[in-house]
Each structure stands twice: as C-alpha cells, then as structure tokens.
Protein backbone atom coordinates (compact mmCIF):
# COMPACT_ATOMS: atom_id res chain seq x y z
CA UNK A 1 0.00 0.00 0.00
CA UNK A 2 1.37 3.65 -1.10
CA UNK A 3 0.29 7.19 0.09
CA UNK A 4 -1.01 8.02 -3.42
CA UNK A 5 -3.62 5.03 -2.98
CA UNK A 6 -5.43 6.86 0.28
CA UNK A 7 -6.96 9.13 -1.99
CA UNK A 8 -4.37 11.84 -1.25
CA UNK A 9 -3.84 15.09 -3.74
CA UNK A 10 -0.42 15.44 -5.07
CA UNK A 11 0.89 18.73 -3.19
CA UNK A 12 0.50 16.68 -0.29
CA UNK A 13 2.12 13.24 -1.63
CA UNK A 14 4.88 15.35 -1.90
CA UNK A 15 5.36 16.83 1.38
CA UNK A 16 5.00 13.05 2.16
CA UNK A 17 7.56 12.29 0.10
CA UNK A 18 9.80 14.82 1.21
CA UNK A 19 9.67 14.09 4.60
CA UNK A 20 10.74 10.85 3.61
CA UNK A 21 7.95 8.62 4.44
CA UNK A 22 6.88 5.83 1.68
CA UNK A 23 4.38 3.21 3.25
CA UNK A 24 1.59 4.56 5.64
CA UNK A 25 1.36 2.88 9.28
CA UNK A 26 -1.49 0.59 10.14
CA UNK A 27 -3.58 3.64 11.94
CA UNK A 28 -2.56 5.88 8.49
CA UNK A 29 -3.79 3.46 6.02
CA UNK A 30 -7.23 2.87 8.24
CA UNK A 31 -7.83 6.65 9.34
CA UNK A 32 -6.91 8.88 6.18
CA UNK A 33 -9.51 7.46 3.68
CA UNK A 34 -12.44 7.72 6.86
CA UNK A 35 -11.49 10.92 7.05
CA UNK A 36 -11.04 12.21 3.80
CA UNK A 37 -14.25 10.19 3.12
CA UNK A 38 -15.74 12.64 5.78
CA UNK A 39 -16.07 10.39 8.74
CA UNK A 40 -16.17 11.85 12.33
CA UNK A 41 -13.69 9.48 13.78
CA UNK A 42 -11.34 8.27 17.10
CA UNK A 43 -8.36 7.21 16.44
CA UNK A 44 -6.43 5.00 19.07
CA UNK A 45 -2.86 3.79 18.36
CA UNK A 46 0.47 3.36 20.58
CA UNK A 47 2.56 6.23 20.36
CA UNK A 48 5.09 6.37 17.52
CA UNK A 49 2.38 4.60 15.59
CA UNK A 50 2.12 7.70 13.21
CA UNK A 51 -1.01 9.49 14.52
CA UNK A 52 0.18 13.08 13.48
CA UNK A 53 0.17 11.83 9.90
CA UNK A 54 -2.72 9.97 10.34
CA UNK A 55 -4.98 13.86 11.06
CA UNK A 56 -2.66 15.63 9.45
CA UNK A 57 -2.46 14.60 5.92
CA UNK A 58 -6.32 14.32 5.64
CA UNK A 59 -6.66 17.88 6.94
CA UNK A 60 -4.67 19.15 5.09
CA UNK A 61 -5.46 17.50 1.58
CA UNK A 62 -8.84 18.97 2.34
CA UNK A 63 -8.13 22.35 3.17
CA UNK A 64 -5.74 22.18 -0.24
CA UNK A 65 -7.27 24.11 -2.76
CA UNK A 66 -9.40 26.15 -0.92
CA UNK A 67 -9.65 29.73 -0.07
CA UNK A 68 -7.32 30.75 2.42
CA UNK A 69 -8.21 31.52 6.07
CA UNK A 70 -8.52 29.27 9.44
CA UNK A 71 -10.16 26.38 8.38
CA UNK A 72 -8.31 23.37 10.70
CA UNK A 73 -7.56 23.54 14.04
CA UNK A 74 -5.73 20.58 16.13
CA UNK A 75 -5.84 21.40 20.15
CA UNK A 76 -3.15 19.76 22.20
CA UNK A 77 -2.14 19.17 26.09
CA UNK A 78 1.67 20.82 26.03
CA UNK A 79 3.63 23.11 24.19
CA UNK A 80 6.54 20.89 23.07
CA UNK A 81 3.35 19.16 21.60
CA UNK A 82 2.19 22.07 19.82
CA UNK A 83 5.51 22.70 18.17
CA UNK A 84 5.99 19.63 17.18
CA UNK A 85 2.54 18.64 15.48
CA UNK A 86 3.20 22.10 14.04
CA UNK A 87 6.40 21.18 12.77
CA UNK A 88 4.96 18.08 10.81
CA UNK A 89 2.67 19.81 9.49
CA UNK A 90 4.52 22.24 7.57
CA UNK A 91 6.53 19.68 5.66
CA UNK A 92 3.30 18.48 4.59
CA UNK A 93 1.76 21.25 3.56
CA UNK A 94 5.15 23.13 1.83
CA UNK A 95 3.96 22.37 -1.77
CA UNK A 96 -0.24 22.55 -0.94
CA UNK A 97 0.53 26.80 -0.39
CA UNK A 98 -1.44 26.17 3.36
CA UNK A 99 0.21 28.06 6.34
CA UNK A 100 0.28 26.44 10.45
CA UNK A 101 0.87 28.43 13.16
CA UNK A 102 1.31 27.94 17.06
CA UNK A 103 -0.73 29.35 20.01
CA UNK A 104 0.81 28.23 23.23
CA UNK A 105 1.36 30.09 26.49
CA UNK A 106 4.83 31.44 27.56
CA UNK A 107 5.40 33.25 24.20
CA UNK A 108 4.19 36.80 24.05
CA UNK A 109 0.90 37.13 22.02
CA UNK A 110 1.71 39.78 19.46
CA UNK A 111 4.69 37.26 17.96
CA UNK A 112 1.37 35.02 17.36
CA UNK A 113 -0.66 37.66 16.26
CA UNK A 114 1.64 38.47 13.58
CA UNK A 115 2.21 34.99 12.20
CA UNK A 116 -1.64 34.58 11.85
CA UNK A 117 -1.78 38.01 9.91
CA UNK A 118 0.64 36.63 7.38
CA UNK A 119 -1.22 33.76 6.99
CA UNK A 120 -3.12 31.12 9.01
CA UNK A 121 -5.38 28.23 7.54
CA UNK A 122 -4.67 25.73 10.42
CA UNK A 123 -3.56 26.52 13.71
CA UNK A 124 -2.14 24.01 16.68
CA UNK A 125 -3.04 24.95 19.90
CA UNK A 126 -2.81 25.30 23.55
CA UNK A 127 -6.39 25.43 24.87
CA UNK A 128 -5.48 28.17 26.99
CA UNK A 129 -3.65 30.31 24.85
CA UNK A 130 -6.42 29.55 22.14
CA UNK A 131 -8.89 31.09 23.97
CA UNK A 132 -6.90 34.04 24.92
CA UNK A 133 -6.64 35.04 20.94
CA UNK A 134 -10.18 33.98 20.46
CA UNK A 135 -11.16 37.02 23.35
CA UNK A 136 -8.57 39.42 21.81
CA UNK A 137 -10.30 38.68 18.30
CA UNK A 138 -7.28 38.27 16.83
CA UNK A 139 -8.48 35.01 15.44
CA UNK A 140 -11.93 33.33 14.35
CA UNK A 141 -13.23 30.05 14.33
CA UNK A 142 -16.28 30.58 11.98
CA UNK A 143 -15.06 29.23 9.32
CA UNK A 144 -13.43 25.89 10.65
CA UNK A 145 -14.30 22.92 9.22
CA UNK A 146 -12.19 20.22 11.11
CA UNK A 147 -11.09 19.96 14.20
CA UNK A 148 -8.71 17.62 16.32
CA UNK A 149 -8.37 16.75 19.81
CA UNK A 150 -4.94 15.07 20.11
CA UNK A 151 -3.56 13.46 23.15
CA UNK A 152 -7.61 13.63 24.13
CA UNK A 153 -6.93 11.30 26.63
CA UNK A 154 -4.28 13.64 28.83
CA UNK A 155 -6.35 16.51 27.68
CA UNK A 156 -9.41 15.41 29.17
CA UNK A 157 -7.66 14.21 32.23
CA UNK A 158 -5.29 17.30 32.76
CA UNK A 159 -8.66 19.00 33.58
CA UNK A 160 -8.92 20.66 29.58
CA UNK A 161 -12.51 20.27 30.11
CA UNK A 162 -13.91 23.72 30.59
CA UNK A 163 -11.23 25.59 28.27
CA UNK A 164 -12.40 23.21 25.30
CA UNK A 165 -16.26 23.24 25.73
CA UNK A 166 -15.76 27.30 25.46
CA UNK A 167 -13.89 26.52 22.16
CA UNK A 168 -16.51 24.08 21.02
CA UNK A 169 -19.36 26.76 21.52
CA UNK A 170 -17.28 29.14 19.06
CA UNK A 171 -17.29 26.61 16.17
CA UNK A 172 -19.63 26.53 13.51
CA UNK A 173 -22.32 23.34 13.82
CA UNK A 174 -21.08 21.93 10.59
CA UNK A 175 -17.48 20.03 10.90
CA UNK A 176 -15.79 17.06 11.01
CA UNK A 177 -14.45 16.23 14.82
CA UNK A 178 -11.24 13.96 15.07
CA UNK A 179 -10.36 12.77 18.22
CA UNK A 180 -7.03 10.83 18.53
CA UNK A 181 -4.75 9.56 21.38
CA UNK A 182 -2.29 6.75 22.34
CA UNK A 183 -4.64 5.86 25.79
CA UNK A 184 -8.39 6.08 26.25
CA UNK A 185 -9.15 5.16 30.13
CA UNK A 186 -12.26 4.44 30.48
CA UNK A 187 -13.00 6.71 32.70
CA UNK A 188 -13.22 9.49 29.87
CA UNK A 189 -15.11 7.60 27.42
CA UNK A 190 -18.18 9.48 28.70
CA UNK A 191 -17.05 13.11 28.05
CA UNK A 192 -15.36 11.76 24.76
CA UNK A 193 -19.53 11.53 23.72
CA UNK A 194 -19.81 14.55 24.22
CA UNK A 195 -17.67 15.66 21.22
CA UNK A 196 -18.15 12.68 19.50
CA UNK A 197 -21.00 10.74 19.61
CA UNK A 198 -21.41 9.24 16.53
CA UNK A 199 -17.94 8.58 15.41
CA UNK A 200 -16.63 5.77 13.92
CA UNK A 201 -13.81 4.49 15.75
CA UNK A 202 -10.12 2.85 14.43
CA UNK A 203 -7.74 1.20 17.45
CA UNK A 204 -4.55 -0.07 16.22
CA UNK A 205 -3.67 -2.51 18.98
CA UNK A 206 -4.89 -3.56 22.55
CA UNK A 207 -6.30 -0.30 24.83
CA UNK A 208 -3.30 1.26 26.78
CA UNK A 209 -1.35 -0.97 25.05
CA UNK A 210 2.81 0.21 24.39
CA UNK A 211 4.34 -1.31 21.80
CA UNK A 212 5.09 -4.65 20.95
CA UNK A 213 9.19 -4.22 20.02
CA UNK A 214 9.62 -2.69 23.61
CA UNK A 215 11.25 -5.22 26.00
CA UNK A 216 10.16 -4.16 29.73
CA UNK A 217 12.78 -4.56 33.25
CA UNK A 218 12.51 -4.00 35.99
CA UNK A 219 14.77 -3.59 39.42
CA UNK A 220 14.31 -3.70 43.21
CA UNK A 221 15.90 -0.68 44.41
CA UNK A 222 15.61 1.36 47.60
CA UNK A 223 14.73 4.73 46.63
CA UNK A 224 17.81 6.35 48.61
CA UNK A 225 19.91 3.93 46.24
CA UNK A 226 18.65 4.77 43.06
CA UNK A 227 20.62 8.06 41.75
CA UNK A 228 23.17 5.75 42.06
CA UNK A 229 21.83 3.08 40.26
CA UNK A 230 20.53 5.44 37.23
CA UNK A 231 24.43 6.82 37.20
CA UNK A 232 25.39 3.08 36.88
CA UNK A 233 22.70 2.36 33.80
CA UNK A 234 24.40 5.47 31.76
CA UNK A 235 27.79 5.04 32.33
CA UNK A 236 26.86 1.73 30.24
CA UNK A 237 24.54 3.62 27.51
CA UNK A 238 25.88 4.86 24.47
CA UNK A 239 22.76 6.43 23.00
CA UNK A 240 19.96 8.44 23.90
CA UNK A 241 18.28 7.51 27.34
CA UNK A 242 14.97 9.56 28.37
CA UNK A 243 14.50 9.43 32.49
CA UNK A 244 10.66 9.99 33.99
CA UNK A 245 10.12 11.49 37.25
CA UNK A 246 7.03 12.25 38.47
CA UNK A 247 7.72 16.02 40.09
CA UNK A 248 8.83 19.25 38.50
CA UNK A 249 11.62 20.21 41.40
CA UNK A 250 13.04 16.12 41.38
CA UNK A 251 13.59 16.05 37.96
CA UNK A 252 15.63 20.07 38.41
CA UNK A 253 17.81 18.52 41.16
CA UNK A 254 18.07 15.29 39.25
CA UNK A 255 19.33 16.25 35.88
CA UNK A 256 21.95 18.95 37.93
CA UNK A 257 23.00 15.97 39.94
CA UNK A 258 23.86 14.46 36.80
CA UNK A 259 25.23 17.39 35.32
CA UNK A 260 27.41 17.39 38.53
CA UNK A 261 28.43 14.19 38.15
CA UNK A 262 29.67 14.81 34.71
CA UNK A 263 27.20 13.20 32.02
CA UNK A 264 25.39 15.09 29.27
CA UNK A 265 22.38 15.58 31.10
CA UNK A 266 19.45 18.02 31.27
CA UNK A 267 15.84 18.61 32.79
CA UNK A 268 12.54 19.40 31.36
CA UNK A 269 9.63 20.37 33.06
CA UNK A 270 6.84 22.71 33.24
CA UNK A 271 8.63 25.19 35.35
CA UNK A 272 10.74 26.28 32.16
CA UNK A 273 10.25 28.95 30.04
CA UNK A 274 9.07 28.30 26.44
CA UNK A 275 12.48 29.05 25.02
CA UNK A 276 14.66 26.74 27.49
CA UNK A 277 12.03 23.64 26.89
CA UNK A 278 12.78 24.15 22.96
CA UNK A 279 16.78 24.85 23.48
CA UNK A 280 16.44 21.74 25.88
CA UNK A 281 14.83 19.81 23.08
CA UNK A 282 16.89 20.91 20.25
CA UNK A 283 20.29 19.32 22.34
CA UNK A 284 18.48 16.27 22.68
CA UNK A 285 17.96 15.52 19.32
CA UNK A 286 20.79 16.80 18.16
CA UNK A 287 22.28 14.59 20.44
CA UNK A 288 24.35 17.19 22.18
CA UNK A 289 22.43 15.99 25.31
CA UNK A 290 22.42 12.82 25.87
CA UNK A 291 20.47 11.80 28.54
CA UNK A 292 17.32 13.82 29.68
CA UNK A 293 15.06 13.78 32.74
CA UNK A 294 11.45 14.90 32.44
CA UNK A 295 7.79 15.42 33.64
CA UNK A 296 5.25 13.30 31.91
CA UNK A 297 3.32 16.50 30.69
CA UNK A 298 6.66 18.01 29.51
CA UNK A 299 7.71 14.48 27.66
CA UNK A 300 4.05 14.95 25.54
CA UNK A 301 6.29 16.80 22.52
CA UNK A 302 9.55 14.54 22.90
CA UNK A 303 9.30 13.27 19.03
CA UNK A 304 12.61 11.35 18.81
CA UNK A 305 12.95 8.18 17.07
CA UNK A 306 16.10 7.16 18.33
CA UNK A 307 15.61 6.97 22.25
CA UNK A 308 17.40 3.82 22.90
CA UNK A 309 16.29 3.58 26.82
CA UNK A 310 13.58 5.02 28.71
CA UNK A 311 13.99 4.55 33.00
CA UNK A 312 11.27 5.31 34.71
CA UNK A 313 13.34 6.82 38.23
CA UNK A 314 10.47 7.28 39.67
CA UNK A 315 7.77 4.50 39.19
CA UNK A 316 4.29 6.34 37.12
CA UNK A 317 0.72 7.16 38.95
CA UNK A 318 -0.90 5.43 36.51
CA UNK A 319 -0.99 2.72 34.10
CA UNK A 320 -1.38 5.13 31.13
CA UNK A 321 1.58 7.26 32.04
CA UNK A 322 3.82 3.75 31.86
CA UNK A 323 2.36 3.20 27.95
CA UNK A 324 3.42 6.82 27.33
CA UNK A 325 6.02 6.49 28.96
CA UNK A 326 7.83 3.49 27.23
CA UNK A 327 6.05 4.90 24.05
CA UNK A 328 8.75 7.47 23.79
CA UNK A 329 11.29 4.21 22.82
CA UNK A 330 10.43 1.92 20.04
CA UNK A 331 9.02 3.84 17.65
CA UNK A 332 7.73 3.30 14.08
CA UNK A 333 8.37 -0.72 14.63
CA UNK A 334 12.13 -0.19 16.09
CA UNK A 335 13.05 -2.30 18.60
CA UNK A 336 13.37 -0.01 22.29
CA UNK A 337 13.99 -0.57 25.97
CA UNK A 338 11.98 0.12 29.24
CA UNK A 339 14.04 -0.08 32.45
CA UNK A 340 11.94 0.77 35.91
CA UNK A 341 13.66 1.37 39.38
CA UNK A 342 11.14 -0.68 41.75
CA UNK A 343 11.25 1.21 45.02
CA UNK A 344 9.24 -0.61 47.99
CA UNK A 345 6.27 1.75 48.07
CA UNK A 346 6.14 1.40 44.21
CA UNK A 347 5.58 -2.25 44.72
CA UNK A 348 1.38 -2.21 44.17
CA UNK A 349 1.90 0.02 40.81
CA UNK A 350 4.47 -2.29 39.68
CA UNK A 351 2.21 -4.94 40.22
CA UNK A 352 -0.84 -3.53 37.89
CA UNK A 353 1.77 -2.69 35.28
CA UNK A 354 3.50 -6.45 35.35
CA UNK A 355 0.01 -8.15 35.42
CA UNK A 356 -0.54 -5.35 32.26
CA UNK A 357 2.33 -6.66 30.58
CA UNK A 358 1.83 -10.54 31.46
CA UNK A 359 2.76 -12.59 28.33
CA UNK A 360 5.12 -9.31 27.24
CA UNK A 361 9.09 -9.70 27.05
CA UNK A 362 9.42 -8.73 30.73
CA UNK A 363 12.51 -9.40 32.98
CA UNK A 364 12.39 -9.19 37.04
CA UNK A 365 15.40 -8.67 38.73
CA UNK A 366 14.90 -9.42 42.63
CA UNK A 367 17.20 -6.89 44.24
CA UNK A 368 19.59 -4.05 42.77
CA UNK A 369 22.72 -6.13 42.41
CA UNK A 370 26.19 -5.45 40.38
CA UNK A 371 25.46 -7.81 37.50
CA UNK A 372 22.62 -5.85 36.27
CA UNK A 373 24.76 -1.61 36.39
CA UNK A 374 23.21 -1.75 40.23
CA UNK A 375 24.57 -1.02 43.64
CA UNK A 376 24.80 -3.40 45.87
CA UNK A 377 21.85 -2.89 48.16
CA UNK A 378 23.02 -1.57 51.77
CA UNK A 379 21.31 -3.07 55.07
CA UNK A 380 18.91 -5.80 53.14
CA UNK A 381 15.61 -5.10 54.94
CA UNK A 382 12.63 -7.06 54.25
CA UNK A 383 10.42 -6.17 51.83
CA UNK A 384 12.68 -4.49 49.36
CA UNK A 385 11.69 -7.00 46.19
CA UNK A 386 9.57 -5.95 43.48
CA UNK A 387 6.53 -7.60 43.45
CA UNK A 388 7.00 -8.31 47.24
CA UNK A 389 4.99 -6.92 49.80
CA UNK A 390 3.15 -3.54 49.19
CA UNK A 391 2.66 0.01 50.95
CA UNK A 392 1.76 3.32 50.06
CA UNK A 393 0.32 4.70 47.23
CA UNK A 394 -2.43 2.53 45.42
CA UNK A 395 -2.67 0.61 42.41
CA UNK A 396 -4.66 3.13 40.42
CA UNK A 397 -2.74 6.19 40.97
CA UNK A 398 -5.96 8.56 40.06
CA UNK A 399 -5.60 10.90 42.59
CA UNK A 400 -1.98 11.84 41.74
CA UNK A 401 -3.16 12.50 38.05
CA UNK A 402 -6.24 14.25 39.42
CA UNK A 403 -3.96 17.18 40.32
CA UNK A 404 -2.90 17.64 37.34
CA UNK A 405 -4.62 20.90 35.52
CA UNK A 406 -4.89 23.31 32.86
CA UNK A 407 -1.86 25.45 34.19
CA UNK A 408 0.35 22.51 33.16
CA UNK A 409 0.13 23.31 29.71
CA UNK A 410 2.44 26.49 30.63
C-alpha cells in the first residue's frame, strides 16, 4: 500500500515524500480514507504509531485548494506538543501553499498575532492560549471545518474540560471532529460523547497498550539507592536515554545531579520557560544531550525516534503514564527498551503494570545487584523485592493525576 492510494492530492504526496515517508502505518492506512471520506472518527494507536500523519495529511489534503483563512484547528495538552505537530505539518503542507501556526502560552501574544496576519489556515493549539486570541479577536473560528483533539486522553484528564467546551461553543455546527490519542481510560469515554458521539472508531492494537518491540525490566531498588543506580545504567549507555520522574523540582535537582556528576544531562519540566524547553529539546535531538530527565506532561512533545532507553526513576501514577512512557522508545516498529527502578512503596503500581504486561518480554530482577549496572543494596531489609509486599500509594494512581490541571500546559 502507497500514500497516493489513500486518496491523497499530489501537493500533499509530496510533502510526504519529502519528509521521507513511503508506506503509511497501520492507523494511516485505516484513518486517512475515513477521514477524507468525511467520517467523524477516534483514532487510538500506541505512540510512535504515526497518529500526526494519520490527522494531518487528511486535513490538510482537504483544506488544499481552498480559499485561504482558518479552516483546521488541532488542540493539544503541552507546548513541546504544539511545536511539534506544528512542525509536521509544515513539511506536509510546503507544496499545498497552506500556512500552520502555534498558540501556546509562555510566548508573548503579538509574535502570534503576527504569524496569523501573514497567513493562518490551520492553527495548533494550547487550549489556553487559544482562547486568549479567540477574546482578543485576533483570530476566528467561523469558518473551521475540522477539528482535532490530540492526546484527548491527557487533555481530558489534565482537567482541559472547561477551556475546550468554550472553544466548542465558538465553532460553527457543521465540521468534522477527530479525536485521537495513544490511551483512552475508560474513565473518559463518557465526556469523549460529548464531542463525538457518533464517530466511527479505528484502534490499532490492545487499549493502553505500548508497543510490541519494547522489552520491559525492571529492578528492586531502595529509593535512597537509586541516583546511584541510574548513574550506573548510563555510564553503560551509548545512546539516547529519556528518564521519567514524576515532580517538577526532582527532575531540576536530578538532571543537575547528573550534570554534577559529569554526564550530558538536562531537565525538562513545566517550570521552564518556552524558550529553554525548545533549546532543551533541540540538544536532545541533536544529540548534544544525551540523557534527559522529564515530567510526563513536559515528555508529551519529545518526538525522537532514536531513544534507545527510557527509565522510569520514579515508578508512574498510573498505568497510562507507563504506555506513554515506554512509548517514547520503540518507535515506528524499532526495537526499544523500558528499564523501571522498583522502590518498595512502588511495589502495588508495579504490580498492575507487570500483570498489564503478562505474556510481554518482561525481565524481574529481585534486588539491585552489580550484575545488572546496580549497587549493591546496603542493610537488606525485608520487603525491598519488586513484586513483594506492598505500601503506600495505590494501584490506580488517580488521585496523583487528578492534580494535574490546565496550568500545566504552561
């Protein structure tokens, strides 16, 4: 199967082409001719399974043609997000004559305002930011005719809610809604049917599923042990290595730790201006920074395809944050790595992500030992195995996710 037999126009087979793609992924081939066909539709595929192309082709090759003005938008959790998905775009659309701009908090409005004046027929958006421009006037939505709800699963959860129903109000009755996302928890299903009630529906894969080239560890280590142990994985790495913590101020003092300790490190988190987060990207992919500790919410626009490790330091809230997570490895059917430092209080989450995984290439290791880049583990209290006994936080995490909100887009 080619491109050029979805039913796409030829200005936008060649941005394809020159951005180097030549077969379309599973969720591609499935998604573009719905939507092209005009299908309202939800999209559901691991990430790196190609779900920017999979909206953003369709949109596009629709929009192509017509007169010019905001006719697309594509609302998103995080700026790194926004720039990125922004960034695709454009490559698609160079030869279609369509312009994408950003709207995305931490930037300073009239910078915005003058990219839309030059010209704007899709935007990708912050849903704060959005509505910001939409109060100043400096943009208008009555003439959109498709609109996309990416990561909908962290946007709905991040507490979006209220900020997107006063962006839905401001859009004309007739248009195609896309909703796509690499996690739909059940527990958002319902306000999903809100948007989309009657959409069809295309799920590459199992739900809250991560890929199936990414081979999954994990290690029994005392949480006071495991800067130690993370230092010990790197000095053995020789590629790119992303490292999840779950709080903006541990994941400042633990990429200057690192930094301290000599390796090509660097944080990212919500804390940072606009600017930093993109300089901070831009090493990483360059690969002038190697190794890189971040948020989940900050990780949302880490589009990298050659992350040879993820290590979760700190074990996730939540099932869906480990499929994000790991998604960050492995991507477009390369092979990747998942390595998770087991703490004893982490032991009931590691035990809903294992039982997740059962059947999975999965290795257990029962303590932090030298043979596996590990510490020796000091003392050797009880309870210090992964999967062993359990204590304190529980096995679904919600609550810590629950705090999550709107301002975490900035």
């Amino acid at each position: 199967m080619s491109f050029a037999s979805l039913g796409l126009k030829e200005p936008i087979l060649r941005g394809v082409r020159a951005a180097g793609y030549e077969t379309p992924t599973e969720i591609q081939a499935h998604a573009i001719p719905k939507i092209l066909a005009g299908a309202e539709l939800i999209g559901l595929g691991q990430t790196g399974s190609g779900k920017t192309a999979a909206f953003g082709l369709p949109m596009l090759d629709k929009l192509c043609g017509g007169e010019p003005g905001l006719r697309g938008v594509i609302i998103v959790p995080t700026r790194e997000l926004c720039v990125q998905v922004a960034e695709n775009l454009r490559v698609y659309a160079q030869f279609a004559g369509l312009h994408v701009c950003t709207a995305f908090g931490g930037v300073d409005m009239s910078i915005q305002e003058s990219a839309f004046k030059r010209g704007l027929d899709v935007v990708v958006a912050c849903p704060g930011r959005l509505i910001d421009h939409l109060e100043r006037r400096n943009i208008s939505l009555e003439r959109v005719q498709m609109v996309v709800l990416d990561e909908a699963d962290r946007m709905l959860d991040m507490g979006f809610m209220p900020q997107i129903r006063r962006i839905f109000v401001r859009l004309p009755q007739e248009r195609q809604n896309l909703l796509f996302s690499a996690t739909m928890p059940k527990e958002v299903e319902g306000l999903v049917g809100d948007f989309l009630p009657n959409a069809e529906r295309v799920q590459i894969g199992k739900r809250s599923q991560s890929a199936q080239t990414i081979s999954h560890r994990f290690v029994a280590c005392p949480a006071a042990d495991k800067q130690r142990a993370l230092e010990r994985v790197l000095e053995r790495e020789g590629g790119r290595v992303l490292i999840f913590v779950n709080k903006k101020l541990g994941c400042e003092r633990l990429g200057n730790a690192l930094k301290r300790a000599g390796f090509p490190a660097d944080a990212i988190h919500g804390d940072k201006s606009a600017e930093a987060r993109y300089a901070c990207l831009q090493a990483f992919s360059r690969g002038k920074t190697r190794f890189l500790v971040a948020t989940d919410v900050a990780a949302r626009g880490i589009d990298v395809d050659d992350i040879e490790l993820v290590v979760n330091y700190d074990f996730p809230l939540a099932l869906e944050d480990y499929v994000h997570r790991c998604g960050r490895t492995g991507r477009a059917g390369k092979a990747g790595r998942a390595l998770s430092l087991v703490a004893p209080m982490e032991n009931r989450l590691f035990a809903v992500v294992k039982a997740h995984l059962q059947g999975r290439e999965v290795s257990s290791v029962p303590q932090a030992g030298r043979g596996y880049g590990m510490p020796k583990r000091r003392g050797g209290a009880r309870g210090e195995r992964a999967g062993g006994r359990s204590g304190g936080r529980s096995g679904g995490g919600r609550s810590g996710r629950g705090r999550r909100h709107a301002a975490a887009e900035g």
